[in-house]
Protein backbone atom coordinates (compact mmCIF):
# COMPACT_ATOMS: atom_id res chain seq x y z
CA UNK A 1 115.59 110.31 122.82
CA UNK A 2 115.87 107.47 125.26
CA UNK A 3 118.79 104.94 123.92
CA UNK A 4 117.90 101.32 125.15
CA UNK A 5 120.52 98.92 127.06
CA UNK A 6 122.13 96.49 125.40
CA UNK A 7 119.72 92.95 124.60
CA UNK A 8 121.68 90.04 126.36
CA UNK A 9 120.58 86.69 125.62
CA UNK A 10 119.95 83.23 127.46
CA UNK A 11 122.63 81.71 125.49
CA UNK A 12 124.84 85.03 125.39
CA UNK A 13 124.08 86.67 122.15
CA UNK A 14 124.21 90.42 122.52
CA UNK A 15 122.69 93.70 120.17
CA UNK A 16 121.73 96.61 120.20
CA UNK A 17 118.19 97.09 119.66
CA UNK A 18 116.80 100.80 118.69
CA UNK A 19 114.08 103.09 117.94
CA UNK A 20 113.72 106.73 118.45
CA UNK A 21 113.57 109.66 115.65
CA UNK A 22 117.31 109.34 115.02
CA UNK A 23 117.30 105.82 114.02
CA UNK A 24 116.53 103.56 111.43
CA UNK A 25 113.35 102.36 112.22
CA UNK A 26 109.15 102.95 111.18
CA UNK A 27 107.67 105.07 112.37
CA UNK A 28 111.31 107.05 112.23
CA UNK A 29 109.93 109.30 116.19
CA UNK A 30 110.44 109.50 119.34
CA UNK A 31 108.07 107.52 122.16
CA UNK A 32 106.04 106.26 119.71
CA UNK A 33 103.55 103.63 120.77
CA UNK A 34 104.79 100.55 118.74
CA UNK A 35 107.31 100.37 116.15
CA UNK A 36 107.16 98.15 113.25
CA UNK A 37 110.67 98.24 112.36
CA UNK A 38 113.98 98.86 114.49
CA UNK A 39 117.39 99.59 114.12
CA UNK A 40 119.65 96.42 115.53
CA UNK A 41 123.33 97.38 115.74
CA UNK A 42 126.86 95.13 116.95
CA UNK A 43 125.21 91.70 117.36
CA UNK A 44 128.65 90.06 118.88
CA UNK A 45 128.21 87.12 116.46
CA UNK A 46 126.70 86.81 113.14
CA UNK A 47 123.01 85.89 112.84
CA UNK A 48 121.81 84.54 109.86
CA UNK A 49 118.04 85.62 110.44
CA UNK A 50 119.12 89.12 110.31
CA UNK A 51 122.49 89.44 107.81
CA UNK A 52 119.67 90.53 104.73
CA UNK A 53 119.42 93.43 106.74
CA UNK A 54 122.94 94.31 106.89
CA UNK A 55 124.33 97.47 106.45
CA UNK A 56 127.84 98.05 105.00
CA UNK A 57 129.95 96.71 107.72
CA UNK A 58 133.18 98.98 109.04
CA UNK A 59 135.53 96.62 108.10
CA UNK A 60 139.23 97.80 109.33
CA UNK A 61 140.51 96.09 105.70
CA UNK A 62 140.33 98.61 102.79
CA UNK A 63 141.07 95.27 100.28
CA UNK A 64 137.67 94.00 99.65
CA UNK A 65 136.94 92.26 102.65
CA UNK A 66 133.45 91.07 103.30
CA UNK A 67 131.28 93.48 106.20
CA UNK A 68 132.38 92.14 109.69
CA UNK A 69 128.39 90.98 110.71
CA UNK A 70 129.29 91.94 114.62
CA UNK A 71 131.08 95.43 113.60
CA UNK A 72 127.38 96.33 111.08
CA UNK A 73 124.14 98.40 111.81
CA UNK A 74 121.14 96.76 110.08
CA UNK A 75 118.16 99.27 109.26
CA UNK A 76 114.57 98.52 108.99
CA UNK A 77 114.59 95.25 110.66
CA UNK A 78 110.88 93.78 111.37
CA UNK A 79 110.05 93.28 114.62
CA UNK A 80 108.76 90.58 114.14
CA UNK A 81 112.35 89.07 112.89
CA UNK A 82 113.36 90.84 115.99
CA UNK A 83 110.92 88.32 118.20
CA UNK A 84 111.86 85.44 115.82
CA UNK A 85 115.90 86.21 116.89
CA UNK A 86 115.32 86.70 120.67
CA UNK A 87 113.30 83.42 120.81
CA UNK A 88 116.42 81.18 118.99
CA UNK A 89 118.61 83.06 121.99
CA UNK A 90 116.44 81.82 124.78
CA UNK A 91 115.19 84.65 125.49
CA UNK A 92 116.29 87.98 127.49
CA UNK A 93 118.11 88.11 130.50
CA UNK A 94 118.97 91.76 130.37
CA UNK A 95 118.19 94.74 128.25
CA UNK A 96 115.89 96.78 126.74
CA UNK A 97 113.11 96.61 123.69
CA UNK A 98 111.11 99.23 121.64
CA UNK A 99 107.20 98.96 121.86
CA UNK A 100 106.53 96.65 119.30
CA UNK A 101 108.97 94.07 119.90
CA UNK A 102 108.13 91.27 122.48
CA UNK A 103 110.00 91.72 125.40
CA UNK A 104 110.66 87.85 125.26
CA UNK A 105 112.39 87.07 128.66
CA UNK A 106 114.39 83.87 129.59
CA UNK A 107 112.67 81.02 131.41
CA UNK A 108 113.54 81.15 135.00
């Protein structure tokens, strides 16, 4: 299992953007050839075209407190949201994809 660098974007948005057998993604293996859905973990801001997909955040408040969106794993993403949200960033400057996802990259 191969975990990916971090995604960094044009305009500095960050995540975490899996897909292996241990992750929350289709197909749920290892290598395989495209993936239709991936994991996206710790975007450092909150992104509204992926907060449906939003996991129970770890919130350090035990009172009630909405999910922190930047502290949240969201499962099953499409990757086609996934190409949707690196093309509002400006595209990649650093980091990694799964097969599947366009490895959008930042205009030079």
């Amino acid at each position: 299992m191969k975990l990916l660098p971090l995604v960094v974007c044009a305009d500095g948005f960050t995540m975490s953007v899996q897909a292996h057998g241990g992750a929350y993604c289709s197909p749920r293996a290892n290598d395989a050839e495209r993936y239709d859905e991936v994991e996206i973990g710790f975007p450092n801001e909150s992104e509204p075209l992926i907060l449906q997909y939003m996991e129970g955040g770890f919130s350090d408040s035990e009172d009630g407190a909405e999910p922190d969106p930047t502290q949240s794993v969201y499962p099953y993403v499409p990757s086609s949201v996934v190409n949707l949200v690196l093309a509002k960033h400006g595209g990649m400057v650093a980091g990694e994809v799964p097969p599947g996802v366009a490895e959008l990259r930042a205009s030079e």
